[in-house]
C-alpha atoms as a PDB file:
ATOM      1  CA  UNK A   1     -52.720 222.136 -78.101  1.00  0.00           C
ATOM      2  CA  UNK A   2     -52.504 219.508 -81.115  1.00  0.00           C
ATOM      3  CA  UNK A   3     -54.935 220.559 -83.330  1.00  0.00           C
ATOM      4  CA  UNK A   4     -55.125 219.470 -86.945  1.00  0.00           C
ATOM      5  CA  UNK A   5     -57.321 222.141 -88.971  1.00  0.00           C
ATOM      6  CA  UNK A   6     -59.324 220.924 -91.465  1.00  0.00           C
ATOM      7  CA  UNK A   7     -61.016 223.980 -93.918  1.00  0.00           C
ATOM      8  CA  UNK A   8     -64.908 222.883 -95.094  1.00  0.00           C
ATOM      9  CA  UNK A   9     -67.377 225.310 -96.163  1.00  0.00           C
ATOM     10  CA  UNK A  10     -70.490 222.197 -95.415  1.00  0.00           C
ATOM     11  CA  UNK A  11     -70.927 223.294 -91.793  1.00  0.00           C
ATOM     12  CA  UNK A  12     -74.452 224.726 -90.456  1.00  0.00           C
ATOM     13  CA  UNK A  13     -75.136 227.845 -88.797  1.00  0.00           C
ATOM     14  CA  UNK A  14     -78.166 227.717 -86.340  1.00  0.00           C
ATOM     15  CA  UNK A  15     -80.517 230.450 -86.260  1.00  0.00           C
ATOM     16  CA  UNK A  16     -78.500 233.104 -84.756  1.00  0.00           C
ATOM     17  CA  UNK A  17     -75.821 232.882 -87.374  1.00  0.00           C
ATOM     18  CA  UNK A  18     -73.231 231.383 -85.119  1.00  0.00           C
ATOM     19  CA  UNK A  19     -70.961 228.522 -86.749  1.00  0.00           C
ATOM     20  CA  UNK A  20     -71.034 225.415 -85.219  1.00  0.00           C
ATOM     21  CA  UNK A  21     -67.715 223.726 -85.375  1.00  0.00           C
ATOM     22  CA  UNK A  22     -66.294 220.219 -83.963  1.00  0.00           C
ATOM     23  CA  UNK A  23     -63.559 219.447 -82.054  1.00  0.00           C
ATOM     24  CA  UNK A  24     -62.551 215.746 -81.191  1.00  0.00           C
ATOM     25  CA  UNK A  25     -59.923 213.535 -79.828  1.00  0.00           C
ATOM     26  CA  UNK A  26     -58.727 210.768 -82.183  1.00  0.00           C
ATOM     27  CA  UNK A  27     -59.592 208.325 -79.242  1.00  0.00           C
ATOM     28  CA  UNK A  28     -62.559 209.663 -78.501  1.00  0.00           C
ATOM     29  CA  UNK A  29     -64.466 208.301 -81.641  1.00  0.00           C
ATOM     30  CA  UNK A  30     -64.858 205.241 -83.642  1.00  0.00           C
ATOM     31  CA  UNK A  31     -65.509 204.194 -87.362  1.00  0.00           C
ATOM     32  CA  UNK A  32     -66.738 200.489 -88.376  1.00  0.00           C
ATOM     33  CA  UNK A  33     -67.076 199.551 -91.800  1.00  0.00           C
ATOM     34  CA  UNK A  34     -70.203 197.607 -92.494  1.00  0.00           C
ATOM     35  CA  UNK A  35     -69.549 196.131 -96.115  1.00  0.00           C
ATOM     36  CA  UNK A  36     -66.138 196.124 -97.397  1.00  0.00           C
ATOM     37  CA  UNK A  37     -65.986 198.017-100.674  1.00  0.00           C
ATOM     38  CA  UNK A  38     -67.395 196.779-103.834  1.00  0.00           C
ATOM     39  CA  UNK A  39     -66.089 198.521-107.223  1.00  0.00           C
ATOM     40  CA  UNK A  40     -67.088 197.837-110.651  1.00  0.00           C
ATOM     41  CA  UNK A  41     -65.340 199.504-113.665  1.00  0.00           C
ATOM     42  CA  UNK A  42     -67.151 198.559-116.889  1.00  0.00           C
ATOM     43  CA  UNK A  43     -67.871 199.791-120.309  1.00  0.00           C
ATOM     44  CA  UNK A  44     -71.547 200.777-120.926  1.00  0.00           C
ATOM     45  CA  UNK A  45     -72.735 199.616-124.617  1.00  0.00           C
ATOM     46  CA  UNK A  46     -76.120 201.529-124.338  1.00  0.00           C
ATOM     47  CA  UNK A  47     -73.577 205.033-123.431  1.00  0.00           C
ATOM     48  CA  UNK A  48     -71.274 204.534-126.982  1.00  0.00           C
ATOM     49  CA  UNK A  49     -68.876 202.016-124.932  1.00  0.00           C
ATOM     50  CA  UNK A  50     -68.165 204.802-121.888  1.00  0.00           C
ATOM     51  CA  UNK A  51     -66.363 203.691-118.658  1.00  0.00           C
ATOM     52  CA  UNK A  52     -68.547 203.687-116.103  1.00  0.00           C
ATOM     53  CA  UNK A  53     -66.823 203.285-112.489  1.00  0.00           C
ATOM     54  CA  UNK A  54     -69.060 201.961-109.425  1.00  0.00           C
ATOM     55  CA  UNK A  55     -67.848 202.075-105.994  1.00  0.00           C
ATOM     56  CA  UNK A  56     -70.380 200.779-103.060  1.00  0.00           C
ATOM     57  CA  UNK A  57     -69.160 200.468 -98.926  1.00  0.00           C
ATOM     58  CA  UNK A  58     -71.145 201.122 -96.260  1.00  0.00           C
ATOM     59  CA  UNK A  59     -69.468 203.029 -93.466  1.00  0.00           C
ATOM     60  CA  UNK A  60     -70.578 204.059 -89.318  1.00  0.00           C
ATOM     61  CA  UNK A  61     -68.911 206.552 -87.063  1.00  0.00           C
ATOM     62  CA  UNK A  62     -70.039 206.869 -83.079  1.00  0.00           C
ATOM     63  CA  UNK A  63     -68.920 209.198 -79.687  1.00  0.00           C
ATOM     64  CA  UNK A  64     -67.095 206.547 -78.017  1.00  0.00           C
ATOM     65  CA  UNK A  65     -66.448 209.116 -74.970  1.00  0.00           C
ATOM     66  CA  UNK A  66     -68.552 211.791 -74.536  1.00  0.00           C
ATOM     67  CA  UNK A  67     -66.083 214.596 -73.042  1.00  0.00           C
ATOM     68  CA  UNK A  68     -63.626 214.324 -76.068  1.00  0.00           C
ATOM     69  CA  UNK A  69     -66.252 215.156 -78.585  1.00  0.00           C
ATOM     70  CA  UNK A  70     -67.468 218.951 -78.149  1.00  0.00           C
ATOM     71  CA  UNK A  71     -69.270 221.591 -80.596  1.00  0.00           C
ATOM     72  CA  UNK A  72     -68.083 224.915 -80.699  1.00  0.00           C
ATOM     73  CA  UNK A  73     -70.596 228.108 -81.480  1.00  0.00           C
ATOM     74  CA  UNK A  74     -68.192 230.296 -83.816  1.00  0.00           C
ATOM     75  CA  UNK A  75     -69.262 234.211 -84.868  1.00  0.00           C
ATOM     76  CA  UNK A  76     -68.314 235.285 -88.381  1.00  0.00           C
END
């Protein structure tokens, strides 16, 4: 049916210990980026001259059609 598993272990279980797991059509939902990323790479004289590496963006994702987003209720 065309789908592309994708393995996490940071999904919830509601309170009768079913899984809840996504399912989504590419089309069916949208990302905007807010702030285009920023990124820093410095040394840090008050860390004995360590590297520090700063990265900022600000990032959105919305159900542009309801019926190709669905949650799935998985038992273990």
């Amino acid at each position: 049916m065309g789908f592309k598993f994708i393995t996490t272990t940071r999904l919830n279980t509601d309170s009768s210990s079913y899984r809840k797991v996504f399912a989504w059509a590419e089309d069916g939902i949208k990302l905007a980026m807010g702030k285009d990323l920023m990124t820093k790479i410095e040394p840090r004289a008050d860390k004995s001259y360590s590297t520090q590496v700063y990265v900022c963006a600000s990032f959105g994702a919305t159900r542009m059609e309801e019926a190709k987003v669905c949650e799935i209720l998985c038992s273990e």
